[in-house]
Protein backbone atom coordinates (compact mmCIF):
# COMPACT_ATOMS: atom_id res chain seq x y z
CA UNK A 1 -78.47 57.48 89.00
CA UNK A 2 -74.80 56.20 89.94
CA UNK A 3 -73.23 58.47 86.90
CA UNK A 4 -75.17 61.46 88.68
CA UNK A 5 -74.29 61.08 92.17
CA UNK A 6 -70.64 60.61 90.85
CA UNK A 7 -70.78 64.18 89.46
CA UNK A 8 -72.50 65.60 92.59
CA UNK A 9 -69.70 63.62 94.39
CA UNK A 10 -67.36 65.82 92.82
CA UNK A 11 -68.56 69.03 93.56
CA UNK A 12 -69.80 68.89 96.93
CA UNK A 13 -68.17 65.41 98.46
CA UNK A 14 -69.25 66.00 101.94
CA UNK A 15 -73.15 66.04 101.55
CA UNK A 16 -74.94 62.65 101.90
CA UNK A 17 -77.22 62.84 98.16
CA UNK A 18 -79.28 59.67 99.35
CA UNK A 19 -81.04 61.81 102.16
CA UNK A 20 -80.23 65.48 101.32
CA UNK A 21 -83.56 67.00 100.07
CA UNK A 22 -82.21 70.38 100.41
CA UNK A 23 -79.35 71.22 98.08
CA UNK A 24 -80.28 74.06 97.23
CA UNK A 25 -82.09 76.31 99.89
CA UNK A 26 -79.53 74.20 102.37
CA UNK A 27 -76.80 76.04 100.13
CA UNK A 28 -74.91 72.76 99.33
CA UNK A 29 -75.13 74.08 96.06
CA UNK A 30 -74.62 77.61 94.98
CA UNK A 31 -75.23 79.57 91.63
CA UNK A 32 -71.86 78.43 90.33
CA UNK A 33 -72.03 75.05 91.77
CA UNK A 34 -74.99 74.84 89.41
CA UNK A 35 -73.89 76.15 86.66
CA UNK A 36 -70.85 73.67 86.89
CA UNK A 37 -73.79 70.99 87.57
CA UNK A 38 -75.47 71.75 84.43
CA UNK A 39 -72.91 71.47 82.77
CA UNK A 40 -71.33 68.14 83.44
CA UNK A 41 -75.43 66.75 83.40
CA UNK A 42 -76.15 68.10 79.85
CA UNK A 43 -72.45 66.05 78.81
CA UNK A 44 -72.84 62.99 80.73
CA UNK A 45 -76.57 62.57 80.10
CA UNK A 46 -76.90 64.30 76.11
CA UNK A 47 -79.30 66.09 77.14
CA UNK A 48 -80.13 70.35 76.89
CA UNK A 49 -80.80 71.72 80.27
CA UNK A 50 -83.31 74.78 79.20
CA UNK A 51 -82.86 77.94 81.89
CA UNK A 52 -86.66 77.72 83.08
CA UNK A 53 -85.81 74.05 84.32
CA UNK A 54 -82.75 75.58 86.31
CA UNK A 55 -84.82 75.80 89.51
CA UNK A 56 -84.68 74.90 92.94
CA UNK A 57 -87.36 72.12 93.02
CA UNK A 58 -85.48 70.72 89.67
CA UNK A 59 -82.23 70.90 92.06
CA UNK A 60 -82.87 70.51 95.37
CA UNK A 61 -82.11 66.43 95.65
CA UNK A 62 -80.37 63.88 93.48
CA UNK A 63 -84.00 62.18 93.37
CA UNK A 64 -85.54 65.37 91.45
CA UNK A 65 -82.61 65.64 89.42
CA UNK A 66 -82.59 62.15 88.35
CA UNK A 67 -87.05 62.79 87.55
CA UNK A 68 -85.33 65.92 85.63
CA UNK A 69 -82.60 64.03 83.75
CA UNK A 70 -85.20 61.35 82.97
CA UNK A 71 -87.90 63.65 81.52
CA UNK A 72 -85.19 65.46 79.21
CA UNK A 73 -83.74 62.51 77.52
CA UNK A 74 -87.44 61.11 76.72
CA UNK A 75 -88.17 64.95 75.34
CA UNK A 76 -85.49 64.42 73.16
């Protein structure tokens, strides 16, 4: 989880990840935020990101994209 708060870090520093629940429909992140996002996950984590997971309940909190991250590297 440190690794992915690191990278969120980097792209929006200003936004506390530990309590934000609402990065997406709070626009903390926007389409190219995530598309940077996905990105630097799929490299960091070796995992494949598919487009139908590339929504806002998969994105709107480092919790949910940790859950995300998580179920993707034990799908292999």
């Amino acid at each position: 989880m440190e690794k992915l708060i690191e990278i969120l870090e980097e792209i929006q520093p200003e936004v506390d990840y530990s309590a934000c629940t609402d990065l997406v429909d709070g626009h903390y992140l926007d389409s190219l935020s995530i598309l940077s996002l996905v990105a630097d996950l799929e490299d960091a984590f070796d995992i494949t990101i598919p487009t139908v997971e590339i929504i806002p309940d998969n994105f709107n909190s480092a919790d949910s994209l940790w859950k995300m991250i998580l179920r993707l590297q034990e799908e292999g």
